[in-house]
N, C-alpha and C. Protein backbone atom coordinates (compact mmCIF):
# COMPACT_ATOMS: atom_id res chain seq x y z
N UNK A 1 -19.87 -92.46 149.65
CA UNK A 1 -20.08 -93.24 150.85
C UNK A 1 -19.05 -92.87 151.92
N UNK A 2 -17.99 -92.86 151.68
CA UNK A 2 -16.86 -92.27 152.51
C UNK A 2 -16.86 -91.05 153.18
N UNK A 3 -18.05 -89.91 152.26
CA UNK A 3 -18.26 -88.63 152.81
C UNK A 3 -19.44 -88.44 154.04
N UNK A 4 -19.99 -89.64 154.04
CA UNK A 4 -21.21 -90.06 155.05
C UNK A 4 -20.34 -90.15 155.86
N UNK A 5 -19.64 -91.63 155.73
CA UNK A 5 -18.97 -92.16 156.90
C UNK A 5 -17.82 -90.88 157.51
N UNK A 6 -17.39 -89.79 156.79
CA UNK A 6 -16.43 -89.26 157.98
C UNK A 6 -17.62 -88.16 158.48
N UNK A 7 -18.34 -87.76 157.82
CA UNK A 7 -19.70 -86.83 158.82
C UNK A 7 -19.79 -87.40 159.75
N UNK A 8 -20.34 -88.98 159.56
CA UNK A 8 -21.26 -89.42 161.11
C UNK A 8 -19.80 -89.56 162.21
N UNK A 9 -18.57 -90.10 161.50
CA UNK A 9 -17.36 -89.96 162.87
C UNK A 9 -17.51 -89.02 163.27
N UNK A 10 -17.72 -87.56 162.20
CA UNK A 10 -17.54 -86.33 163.19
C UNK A 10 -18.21 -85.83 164.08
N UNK A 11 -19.80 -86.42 163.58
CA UNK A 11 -20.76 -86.63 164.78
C UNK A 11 -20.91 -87.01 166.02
N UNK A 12 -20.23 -88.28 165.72
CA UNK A 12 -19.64 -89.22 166.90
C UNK A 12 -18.94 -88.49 168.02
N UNK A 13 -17.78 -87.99 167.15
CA UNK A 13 -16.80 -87.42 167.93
C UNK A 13 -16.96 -86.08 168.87
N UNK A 14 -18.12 -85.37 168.43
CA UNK A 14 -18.59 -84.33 169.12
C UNK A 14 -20.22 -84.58 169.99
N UNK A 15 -19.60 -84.56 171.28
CA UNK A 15 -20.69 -85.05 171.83
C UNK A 15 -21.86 -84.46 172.02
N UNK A 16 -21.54 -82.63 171.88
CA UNK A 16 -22.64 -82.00 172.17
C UNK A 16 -23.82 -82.17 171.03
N UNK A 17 -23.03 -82.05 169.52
CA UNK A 17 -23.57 -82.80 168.35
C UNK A 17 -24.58 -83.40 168.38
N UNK A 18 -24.08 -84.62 169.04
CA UNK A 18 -25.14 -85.65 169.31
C UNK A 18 -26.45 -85.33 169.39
N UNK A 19 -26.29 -84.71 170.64
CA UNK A 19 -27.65 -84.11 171.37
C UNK A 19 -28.51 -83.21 170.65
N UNK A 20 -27.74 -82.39 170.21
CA UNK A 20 -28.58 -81.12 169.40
C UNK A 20 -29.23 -82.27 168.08
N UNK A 21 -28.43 -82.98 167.45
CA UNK A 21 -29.11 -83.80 166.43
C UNK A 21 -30.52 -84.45 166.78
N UNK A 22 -30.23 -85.22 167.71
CA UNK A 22 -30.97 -85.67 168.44
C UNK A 22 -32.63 -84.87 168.79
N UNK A 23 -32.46 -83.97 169.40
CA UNK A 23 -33.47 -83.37 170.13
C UNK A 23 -33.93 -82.46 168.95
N UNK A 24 -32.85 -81.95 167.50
CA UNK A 24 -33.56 -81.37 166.43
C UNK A 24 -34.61 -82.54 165.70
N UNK A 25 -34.25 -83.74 165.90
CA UNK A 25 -35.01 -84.72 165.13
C UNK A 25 -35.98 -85.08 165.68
N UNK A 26 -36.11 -84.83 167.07
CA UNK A 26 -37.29 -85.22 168.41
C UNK A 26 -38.28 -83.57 168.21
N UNK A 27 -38.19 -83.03 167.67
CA UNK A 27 -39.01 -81.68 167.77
C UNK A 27 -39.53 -82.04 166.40
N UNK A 28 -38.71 -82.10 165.49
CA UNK A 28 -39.55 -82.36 163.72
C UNK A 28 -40.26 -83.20 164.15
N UNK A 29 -40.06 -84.03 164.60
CA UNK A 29 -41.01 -85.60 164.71
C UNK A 29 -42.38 -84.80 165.78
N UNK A 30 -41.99 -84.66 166.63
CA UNK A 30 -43.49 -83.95 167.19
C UNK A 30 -43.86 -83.18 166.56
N UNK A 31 -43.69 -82.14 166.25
CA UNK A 31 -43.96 -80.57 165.46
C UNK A 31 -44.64 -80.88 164.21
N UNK A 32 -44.54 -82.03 163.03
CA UNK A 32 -44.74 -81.81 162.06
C UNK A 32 -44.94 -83.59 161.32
N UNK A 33 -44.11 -84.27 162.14
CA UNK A 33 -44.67 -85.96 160.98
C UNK A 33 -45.23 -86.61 162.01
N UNK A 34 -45.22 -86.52 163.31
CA UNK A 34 -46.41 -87.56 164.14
C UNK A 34 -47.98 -87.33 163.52
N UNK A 35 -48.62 -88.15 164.18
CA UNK A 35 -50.37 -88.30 163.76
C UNK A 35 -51.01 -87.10 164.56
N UNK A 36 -50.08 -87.05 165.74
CA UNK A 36 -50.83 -86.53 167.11
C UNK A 36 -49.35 -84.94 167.04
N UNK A 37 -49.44 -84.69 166.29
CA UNK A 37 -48.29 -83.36 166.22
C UNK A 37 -48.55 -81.99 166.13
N UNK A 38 -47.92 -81.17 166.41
CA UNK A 38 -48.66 -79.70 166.20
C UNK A 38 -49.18 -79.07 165.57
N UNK A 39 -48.75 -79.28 164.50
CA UNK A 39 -49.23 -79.09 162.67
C UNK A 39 -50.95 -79.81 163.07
N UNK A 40 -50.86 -81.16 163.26
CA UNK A 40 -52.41 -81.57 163.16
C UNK A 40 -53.13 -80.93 164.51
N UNK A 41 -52.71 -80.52 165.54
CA UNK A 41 -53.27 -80.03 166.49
C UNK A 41 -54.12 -78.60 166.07
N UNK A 42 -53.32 -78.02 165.64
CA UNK A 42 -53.58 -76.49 164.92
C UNK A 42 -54.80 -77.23 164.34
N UNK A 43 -54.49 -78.04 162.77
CA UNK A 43 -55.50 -78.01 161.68
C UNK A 43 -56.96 -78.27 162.46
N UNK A 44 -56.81 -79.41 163.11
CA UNK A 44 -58.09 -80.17 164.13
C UNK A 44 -58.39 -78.80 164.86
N UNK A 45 -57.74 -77.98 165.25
CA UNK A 45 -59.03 -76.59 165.73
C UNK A 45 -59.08 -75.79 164.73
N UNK A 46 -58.96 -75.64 163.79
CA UNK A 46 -59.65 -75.13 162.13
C UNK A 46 -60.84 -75.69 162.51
N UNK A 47 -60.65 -76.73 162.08
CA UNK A 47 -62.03 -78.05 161.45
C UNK A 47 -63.03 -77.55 162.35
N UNK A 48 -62.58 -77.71 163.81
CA UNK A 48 -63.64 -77.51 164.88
C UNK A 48 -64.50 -76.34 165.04
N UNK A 49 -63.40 -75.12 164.70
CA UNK A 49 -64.39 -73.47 164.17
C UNK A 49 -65.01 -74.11 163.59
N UNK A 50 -64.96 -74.33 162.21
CA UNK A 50 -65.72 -74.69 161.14
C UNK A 50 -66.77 -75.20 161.18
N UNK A 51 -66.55 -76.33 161.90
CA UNK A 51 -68.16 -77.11 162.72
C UNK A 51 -68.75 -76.39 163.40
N UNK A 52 -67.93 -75.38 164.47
CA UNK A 52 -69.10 -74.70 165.06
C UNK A 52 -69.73 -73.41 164.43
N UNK A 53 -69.29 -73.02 163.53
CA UNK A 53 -70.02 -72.17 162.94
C UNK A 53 -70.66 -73.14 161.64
N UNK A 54 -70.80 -74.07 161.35
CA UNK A 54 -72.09 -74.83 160.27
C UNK A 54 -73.29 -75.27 161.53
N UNK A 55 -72.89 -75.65 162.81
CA UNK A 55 -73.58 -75.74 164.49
C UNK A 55 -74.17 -74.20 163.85
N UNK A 56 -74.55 -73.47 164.44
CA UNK A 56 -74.94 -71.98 164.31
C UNK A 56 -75.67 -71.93 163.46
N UNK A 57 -75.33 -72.36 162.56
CA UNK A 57 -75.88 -71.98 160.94
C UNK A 57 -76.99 -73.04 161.23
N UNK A 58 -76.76 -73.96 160.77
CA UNK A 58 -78.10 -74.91 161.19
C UNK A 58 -79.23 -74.66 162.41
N UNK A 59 -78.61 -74.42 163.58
CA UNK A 59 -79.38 -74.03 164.49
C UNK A 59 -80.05 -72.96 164.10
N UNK A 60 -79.77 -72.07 163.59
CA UNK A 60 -80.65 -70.90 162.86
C UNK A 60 -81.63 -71.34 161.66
N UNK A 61 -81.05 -72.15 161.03
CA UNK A 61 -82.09 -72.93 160.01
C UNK A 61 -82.97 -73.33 160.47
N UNK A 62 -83.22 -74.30 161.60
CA UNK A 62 -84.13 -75.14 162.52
C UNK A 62 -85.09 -73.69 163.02
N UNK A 63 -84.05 -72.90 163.78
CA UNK A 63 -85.34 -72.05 164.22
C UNK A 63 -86.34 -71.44 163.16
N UNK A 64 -86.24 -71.06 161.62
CA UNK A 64 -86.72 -71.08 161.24
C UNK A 64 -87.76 -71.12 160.54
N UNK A 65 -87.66 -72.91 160.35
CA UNK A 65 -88.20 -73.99 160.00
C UNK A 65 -89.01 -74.16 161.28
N UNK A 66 -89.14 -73.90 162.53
CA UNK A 66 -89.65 -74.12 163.28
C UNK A 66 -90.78 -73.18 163.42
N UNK A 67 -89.98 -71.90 163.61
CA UNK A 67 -91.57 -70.86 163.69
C UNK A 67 -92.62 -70.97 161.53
N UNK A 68 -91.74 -71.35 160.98
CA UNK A 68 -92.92 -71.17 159.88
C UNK A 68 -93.73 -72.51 160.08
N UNK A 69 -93.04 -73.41 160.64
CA UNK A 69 -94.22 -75.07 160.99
C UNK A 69 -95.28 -74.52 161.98
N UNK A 70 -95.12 -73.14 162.74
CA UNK A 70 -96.47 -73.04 163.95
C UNK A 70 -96.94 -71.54 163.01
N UNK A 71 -96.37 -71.29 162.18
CA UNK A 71 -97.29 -70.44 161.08
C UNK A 71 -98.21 -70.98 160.44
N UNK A 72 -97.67 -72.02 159.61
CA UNK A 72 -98.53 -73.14 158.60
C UNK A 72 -99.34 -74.11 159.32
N UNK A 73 -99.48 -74.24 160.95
CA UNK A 73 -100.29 -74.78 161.60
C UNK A 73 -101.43 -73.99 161.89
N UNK A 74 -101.27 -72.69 161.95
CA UNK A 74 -102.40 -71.78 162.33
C UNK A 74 -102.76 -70.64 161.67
N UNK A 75 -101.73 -70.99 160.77
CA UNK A 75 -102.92 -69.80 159.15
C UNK A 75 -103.01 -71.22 157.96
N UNK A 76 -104.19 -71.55 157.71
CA UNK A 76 -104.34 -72.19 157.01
C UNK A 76 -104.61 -71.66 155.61
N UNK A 77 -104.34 -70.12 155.44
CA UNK A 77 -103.77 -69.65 154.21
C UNK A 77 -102.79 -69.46 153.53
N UNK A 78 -101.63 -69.27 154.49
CA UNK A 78 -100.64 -69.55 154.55
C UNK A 78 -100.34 -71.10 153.65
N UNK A 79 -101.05 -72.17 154.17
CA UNK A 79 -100.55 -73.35 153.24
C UNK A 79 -101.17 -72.95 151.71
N UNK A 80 -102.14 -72.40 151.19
CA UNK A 80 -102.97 -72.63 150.13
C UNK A 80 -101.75 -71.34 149.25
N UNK A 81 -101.28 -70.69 149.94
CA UNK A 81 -99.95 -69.61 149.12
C UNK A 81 -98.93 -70.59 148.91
N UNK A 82 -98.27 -71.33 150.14
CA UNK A 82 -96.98 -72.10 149.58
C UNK A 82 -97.34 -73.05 148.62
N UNK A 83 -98.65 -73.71 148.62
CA UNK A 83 -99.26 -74.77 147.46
C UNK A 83 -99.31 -74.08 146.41
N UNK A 84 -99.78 -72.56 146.08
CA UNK A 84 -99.27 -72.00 144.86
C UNK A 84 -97.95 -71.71 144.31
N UNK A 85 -97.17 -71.43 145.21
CA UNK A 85 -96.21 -70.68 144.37
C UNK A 85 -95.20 -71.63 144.51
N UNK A 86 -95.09 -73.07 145.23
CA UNK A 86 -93.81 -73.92 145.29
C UNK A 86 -94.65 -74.70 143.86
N UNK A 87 -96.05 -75.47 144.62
CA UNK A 87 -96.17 -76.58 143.67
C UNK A 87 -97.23 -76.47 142.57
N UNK A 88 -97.56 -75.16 142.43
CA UNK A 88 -98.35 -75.13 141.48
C UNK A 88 -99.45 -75.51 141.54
N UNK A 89 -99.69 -75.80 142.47
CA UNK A 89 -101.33 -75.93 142.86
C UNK A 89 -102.04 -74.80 142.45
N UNK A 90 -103.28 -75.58 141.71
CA UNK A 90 -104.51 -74.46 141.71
C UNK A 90 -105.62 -75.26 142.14
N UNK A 91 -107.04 -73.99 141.62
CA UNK A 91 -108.12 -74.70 142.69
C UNK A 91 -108.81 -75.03 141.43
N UNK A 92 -110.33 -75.42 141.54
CA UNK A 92 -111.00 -76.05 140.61
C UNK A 92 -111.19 -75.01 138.86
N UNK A 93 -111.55 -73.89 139.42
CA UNK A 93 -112.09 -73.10 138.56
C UNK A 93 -110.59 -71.75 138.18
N UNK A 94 -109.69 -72.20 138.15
CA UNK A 94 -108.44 -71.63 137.86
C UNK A 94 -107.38 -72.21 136.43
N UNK A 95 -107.00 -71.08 136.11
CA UNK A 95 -105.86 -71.61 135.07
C UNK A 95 -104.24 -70.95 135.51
N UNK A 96 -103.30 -71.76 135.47
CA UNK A 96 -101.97 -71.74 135.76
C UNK A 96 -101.08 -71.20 134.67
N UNK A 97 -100.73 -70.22 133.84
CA UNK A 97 -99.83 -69.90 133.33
C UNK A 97 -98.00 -69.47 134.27
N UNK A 98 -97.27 -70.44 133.44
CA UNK A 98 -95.59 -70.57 133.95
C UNK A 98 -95.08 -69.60 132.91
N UNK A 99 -94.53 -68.31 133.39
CA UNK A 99 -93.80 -67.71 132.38
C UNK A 99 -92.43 -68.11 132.87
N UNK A 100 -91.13 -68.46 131.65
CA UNK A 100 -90.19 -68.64 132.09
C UNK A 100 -89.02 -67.70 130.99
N UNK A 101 -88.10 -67.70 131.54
CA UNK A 101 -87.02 -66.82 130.62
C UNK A 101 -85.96 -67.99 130.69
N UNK A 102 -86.21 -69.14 130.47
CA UNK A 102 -85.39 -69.93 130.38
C UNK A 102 -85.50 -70.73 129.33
N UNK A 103 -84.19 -71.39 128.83
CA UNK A 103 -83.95 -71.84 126.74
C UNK A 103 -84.23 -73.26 126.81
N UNK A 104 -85.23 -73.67 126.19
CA UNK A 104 -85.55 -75.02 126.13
C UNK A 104 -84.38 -75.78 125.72
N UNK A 105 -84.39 -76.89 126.25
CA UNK A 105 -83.31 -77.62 125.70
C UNK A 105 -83.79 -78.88 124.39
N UNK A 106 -83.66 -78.68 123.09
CA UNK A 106 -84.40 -79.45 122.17
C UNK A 106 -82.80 -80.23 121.81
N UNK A 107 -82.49 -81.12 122.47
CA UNK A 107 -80.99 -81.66 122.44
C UNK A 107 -81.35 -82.67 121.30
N UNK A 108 -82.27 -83.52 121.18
CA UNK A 108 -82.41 -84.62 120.02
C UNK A 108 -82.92 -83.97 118.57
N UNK A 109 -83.06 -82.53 118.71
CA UNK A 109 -83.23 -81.45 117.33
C UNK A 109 -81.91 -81.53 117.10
N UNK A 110 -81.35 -81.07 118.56
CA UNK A 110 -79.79 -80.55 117.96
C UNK A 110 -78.57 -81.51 117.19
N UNK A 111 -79.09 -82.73 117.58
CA UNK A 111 -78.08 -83.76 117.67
C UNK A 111 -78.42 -84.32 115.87
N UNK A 112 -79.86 -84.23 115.67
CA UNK A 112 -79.69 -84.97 114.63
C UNK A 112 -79.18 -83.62 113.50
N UNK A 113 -79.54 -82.57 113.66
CA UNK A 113 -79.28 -81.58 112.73
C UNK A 113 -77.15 -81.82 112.67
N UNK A 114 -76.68 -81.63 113.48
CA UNK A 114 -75.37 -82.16 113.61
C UNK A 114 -74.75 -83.22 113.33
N UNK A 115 -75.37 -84.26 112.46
CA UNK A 115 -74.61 -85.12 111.78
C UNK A 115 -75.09 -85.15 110.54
């Protein structure tokens, strides 16, 4: 405690000290622990690229989505392909075979064989 107290006298005692303390503690405080400080100034125009390029990206999605909605309005074959191959639609006199390369999951085989 005694080694505090003769620092801050010596602080005291040197006036230019003061100031430089001072104005070093007034720059950390802006620069780096305020809300509104440089550190967050920087990050907040990160974020903002960021938004504007997911802006872009979406806007390109929409256009898209937009010219295939005046495709699928005026080829009405066009819908009877996406009804096949998204939802599996067929027509009256058709059969649907799903080939898949994917592993069934028989989890209540597995579970009882495991105890």
């Amino acid at each position: 405690m005694k080694k505090l107290k003769k620092l801050c006298l010596r602080v005291y005692r040197i006036k230019a000290l003061k100031y430089v303390l001072v104005i070093v503690i007034a720059i950390v405080m802006i620069g780096f622990v305020d809300e509104n400080s440089v550190w967050q100034h920087f990050q907040n125009k990160q974020h903002i690229g960021e938004l504007k390029e997911e802006i872009a990206r979406y806007t390109e999605q929409n256009k898209q989505d937009l010219s295939l909605i005046h495709r699928i309005d005026s080829d009405p074959k066009l819908i009877e392909k996406i009804a096949r191959e998204r939802y599996f639609m067929k027509a009256d006199d058709e059969d649907i075979f799903v080939l898949s390369d994917d592993k069934q999951n028989t989890g209540f085989l597995n579970d009882e064989t495991a105890q």
